[in-house]
N, C-alpha and C. Protein backbone atom coordinates (compact mmCIF):
# COMPACT_ATOMS: atom_id res chain seq x y z
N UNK A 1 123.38 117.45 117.05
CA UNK A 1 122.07 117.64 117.64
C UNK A 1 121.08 118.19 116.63
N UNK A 2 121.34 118.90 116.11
CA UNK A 2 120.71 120.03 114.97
C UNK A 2 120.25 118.85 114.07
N UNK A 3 120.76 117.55 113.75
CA UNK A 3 120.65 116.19 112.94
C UNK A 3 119.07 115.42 113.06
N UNK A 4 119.06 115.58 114.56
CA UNK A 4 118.20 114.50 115.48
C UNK A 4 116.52 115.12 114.22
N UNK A 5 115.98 114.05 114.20
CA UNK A 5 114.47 114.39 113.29
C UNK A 5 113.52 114.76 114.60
N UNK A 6 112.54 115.55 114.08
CA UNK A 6 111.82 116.45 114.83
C UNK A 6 110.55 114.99 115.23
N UNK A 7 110.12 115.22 116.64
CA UNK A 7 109.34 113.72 116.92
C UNK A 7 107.70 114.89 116.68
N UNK A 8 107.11 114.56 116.21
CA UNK A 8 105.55 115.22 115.65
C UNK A 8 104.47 114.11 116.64
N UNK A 9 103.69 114.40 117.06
CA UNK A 9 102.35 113.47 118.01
C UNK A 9 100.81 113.73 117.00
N UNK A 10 100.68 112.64 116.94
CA UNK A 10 99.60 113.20 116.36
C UNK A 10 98.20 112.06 116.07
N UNK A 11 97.01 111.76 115.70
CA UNK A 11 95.98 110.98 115.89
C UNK A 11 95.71 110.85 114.50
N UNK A 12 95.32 109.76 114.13
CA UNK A 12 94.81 109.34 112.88
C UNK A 12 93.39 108.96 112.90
N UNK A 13 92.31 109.84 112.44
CA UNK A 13 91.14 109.22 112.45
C UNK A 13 90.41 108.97 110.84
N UNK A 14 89.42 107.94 110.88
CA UNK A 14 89.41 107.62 109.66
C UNK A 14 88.54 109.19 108.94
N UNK A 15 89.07 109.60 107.44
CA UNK A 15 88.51 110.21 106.75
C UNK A 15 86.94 109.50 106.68
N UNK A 16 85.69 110.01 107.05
CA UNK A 16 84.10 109.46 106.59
C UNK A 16 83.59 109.41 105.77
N UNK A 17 84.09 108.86 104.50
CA UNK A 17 83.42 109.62 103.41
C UNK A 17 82.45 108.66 102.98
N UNK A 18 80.90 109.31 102.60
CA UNK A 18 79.33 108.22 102.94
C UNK A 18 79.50 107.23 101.53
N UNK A 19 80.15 108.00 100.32
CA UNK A 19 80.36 106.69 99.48
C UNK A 19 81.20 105.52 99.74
N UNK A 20 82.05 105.32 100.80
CA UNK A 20 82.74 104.18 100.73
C UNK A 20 81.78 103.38 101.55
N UNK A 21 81.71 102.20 100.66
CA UNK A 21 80.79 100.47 100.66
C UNK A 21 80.61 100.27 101.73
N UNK A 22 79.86 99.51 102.61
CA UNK A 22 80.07 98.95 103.65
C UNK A 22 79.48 97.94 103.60
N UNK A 23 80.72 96.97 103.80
CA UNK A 23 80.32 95.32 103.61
C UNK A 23 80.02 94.21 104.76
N UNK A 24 79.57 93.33 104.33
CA UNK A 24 79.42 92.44 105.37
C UNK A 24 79.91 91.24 105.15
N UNK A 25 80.38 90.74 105.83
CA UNK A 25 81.14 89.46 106.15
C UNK A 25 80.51 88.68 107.57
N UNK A 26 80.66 87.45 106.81
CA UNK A 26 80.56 86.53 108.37
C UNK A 26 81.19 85.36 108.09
N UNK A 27 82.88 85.76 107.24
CA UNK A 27 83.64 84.51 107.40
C UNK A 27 84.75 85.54 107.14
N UNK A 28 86.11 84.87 107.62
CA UNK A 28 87.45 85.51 107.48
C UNK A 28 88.53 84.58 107.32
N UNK A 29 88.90 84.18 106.75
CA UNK A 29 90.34 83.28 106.09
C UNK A 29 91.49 84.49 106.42
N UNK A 30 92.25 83.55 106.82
CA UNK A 30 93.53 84.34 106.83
C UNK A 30 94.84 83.67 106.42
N UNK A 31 95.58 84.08 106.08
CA UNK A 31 96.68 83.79 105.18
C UNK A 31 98.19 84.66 105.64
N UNK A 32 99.15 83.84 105.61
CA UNK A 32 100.25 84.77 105.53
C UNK A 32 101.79 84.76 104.78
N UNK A 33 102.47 85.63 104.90
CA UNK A 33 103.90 85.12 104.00
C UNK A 33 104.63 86.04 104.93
N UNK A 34 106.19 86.02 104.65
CA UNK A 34 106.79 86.16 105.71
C UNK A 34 106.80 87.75 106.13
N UNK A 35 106.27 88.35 105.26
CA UNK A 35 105.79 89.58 104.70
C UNK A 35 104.94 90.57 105.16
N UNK A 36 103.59 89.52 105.13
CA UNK A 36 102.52 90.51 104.90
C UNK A 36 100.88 89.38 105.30
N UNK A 37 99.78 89.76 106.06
CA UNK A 37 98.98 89.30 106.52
C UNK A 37 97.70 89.14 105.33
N UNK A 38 97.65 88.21 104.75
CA UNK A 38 95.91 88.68 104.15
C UNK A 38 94.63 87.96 104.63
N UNK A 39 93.63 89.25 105.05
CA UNK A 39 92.55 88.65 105.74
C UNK A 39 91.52 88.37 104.48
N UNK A 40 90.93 87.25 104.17
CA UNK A 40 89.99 87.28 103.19
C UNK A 40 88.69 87.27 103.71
N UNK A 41 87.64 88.45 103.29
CA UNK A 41 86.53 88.09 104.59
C UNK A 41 85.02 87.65 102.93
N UNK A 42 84.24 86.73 103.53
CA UNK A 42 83.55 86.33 103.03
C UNK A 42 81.93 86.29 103.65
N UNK A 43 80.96 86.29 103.00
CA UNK A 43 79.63 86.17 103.22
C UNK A 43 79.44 84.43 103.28
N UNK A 44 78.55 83.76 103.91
CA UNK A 44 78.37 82.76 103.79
C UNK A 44 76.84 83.21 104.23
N UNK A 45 76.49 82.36 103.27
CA UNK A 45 74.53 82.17 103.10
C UNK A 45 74.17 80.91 103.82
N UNK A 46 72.79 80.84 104.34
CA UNK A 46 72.48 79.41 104.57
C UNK A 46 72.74 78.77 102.59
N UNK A 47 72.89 77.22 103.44
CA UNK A 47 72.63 76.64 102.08
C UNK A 47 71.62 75.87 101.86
N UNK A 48 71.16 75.78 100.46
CA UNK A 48 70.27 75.06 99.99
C UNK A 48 70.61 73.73 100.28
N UNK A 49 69.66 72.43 100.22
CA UNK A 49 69.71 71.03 99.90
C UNK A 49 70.48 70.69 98.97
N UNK A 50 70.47 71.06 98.17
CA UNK A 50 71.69 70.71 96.88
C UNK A 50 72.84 71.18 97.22
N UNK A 51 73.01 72.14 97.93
CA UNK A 51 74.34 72.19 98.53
C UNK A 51 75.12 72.03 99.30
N UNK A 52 73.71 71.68 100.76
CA UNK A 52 74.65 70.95 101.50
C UNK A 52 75.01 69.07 101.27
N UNK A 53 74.33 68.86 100.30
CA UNK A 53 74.26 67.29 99.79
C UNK A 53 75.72 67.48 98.92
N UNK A 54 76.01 68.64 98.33
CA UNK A 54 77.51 68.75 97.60
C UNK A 54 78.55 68.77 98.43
N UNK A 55 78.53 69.61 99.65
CA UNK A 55 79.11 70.04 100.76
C UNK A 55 79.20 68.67 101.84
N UNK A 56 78.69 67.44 101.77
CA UNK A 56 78.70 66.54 101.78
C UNK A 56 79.33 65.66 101.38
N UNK A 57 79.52 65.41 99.87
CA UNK A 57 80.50 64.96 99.30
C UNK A 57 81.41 65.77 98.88
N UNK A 58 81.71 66.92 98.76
CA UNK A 58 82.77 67.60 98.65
C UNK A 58 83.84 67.77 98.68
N UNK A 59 83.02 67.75 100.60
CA UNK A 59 83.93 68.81 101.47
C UNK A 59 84.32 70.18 101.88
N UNK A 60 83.16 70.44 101.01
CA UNK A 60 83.49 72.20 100.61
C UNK A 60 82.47 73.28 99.78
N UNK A 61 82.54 74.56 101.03
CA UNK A 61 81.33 75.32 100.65
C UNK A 61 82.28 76.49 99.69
N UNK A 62 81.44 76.79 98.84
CA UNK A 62 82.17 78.15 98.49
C UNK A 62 81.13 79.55 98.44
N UNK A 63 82.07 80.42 99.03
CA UNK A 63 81.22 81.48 99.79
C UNK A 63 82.05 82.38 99.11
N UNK A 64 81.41 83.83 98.64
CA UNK A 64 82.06 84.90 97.79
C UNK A 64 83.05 86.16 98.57
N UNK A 65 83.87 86.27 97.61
CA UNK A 65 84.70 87.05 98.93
C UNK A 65 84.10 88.37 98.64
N UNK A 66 84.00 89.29 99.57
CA UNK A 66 83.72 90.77 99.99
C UNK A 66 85.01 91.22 100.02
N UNK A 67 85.75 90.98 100.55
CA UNK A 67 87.05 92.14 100.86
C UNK A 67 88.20 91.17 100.99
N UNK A 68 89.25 91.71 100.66
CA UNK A 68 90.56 91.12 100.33
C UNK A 68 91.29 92.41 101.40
N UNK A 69 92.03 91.88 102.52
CA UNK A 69 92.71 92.84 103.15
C UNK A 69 93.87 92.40 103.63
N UNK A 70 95.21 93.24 102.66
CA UNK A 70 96.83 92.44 103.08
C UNK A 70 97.60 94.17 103.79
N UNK A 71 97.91 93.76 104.89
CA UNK A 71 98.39 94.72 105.79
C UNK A 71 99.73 93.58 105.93
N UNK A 72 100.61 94.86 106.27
CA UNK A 72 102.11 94.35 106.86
C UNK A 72 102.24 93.91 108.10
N UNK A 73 103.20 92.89 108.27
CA UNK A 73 103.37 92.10 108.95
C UNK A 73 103.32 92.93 110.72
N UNK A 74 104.17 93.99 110.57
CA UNK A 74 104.50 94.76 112.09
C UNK A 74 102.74 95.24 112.18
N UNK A 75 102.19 95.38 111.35
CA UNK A 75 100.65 95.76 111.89
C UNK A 75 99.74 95.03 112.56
N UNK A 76 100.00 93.71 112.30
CA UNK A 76 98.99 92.86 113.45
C UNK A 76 99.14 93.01 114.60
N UNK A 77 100.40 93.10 115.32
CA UNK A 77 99.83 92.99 117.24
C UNK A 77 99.01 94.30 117.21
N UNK A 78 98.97 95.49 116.64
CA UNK A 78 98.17 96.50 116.81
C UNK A 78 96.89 95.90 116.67
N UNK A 79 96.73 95.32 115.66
CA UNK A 79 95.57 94.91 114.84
C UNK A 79 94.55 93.99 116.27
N UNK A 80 95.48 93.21 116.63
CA UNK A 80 95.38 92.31 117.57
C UNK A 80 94.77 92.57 118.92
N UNK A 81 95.61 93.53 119.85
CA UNK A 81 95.39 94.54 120.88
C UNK A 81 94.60 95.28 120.69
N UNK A 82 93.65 95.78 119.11
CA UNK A 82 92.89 97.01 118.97
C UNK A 82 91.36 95.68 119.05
N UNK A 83 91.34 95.00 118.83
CA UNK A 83 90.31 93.54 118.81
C UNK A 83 89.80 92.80 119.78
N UNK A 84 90.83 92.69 120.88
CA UNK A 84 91.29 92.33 122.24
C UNK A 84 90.33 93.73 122.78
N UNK A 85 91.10 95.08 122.60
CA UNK A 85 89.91 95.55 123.93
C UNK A 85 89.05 95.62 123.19
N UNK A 86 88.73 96.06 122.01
CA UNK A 86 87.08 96.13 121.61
C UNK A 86 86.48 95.08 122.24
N UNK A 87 86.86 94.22 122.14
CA UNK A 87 86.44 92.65 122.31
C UNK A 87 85.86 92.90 124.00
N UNK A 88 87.05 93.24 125.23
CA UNK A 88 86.84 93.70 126.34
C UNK A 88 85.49 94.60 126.17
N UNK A 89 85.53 95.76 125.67
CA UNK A 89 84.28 96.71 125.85
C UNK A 89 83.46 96.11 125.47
N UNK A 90 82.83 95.34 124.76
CA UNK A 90 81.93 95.10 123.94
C UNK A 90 81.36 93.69 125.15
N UNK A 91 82.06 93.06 125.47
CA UNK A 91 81.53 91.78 126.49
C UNK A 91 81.44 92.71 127.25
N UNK A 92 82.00 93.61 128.40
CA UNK A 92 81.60 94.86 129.13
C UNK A 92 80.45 94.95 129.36
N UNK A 93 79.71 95.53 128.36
CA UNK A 93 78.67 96.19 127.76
C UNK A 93 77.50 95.66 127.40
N UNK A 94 77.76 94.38 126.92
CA UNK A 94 76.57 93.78 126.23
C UNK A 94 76.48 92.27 125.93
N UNK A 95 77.18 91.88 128.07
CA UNK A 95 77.17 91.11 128.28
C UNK A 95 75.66 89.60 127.63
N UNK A 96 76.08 89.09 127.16
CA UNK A 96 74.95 87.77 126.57
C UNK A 96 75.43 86.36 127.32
N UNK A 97 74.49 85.98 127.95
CA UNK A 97 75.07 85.07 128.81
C UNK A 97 75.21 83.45 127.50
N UNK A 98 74.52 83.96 126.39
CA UNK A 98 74.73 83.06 125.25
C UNK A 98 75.88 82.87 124.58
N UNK A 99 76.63 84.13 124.58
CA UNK A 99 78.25 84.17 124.08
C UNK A 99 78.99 83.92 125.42
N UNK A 100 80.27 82.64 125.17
CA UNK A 100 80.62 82.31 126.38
C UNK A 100 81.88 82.63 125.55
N UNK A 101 82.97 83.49 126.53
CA UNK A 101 84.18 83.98 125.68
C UNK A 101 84.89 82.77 125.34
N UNK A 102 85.77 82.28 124.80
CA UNK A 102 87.13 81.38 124.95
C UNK A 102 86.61 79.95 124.30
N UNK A 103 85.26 79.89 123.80
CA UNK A 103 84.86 78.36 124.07
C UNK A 103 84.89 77.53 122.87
N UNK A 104 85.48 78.21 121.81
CA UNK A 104 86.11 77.86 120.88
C UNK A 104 86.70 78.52 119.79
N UNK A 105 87.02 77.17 118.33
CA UNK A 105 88.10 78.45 117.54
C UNK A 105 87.44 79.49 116.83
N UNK A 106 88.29 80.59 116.58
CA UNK A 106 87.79 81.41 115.55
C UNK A 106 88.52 81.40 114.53
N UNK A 107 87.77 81.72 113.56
CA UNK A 107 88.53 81.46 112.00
C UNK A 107 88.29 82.54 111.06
């Protein structure tokens, strides 16, 4: 009995500290291995005429990455469920009859 590890409770909130970046993204690639999740999140700009005439023949925009984020594999359903209710509060709240939930993919 004396063996058993002591169970501790406790909350993790993020340290605030005003120098860390805050970026913006309005694209997210995701990637995985059997491992480990990586979210790649990217800015995408309107594009110019010359680029969407490239993007045309292409096939393909290229947009700069902001953040590179590889979390372990057991961390996504958290990740998932913590997205899910935000997701809940946030339609809740600030209902837009312009955002229709479910009505297509996200990427």
């Amino acid at each position: 009995m004396a063996d058993q590890p002591k169970q501790i409770n406790f909350t993790i909130v993020p340290d605030d500290d005003a120098s860390a970046p805050r970026t913006y993204a309005n694209f997210c690639s995701i990637a995985h291995t059997p491992f480990d999740f990586t979210l790649t999140f990217c800015e995408v700009m309107p594009l110019t005429d010359k680029e969407i005439k490239a993007a045309e023949s292409e096939h393909i925009v290229k947009a700069p990455v902001r953040a590179k984020i590889v979390v372990p594999v057991q961390f996504v359903p958290n990740l998932i469920a913590a997205l899910q209710e935000h997701w809940r509060v946030y339609s809740e709240s600030y209902s837009n009859p312009g955002w229709n939930k479910g009505t297509g993919p996200v990427h």
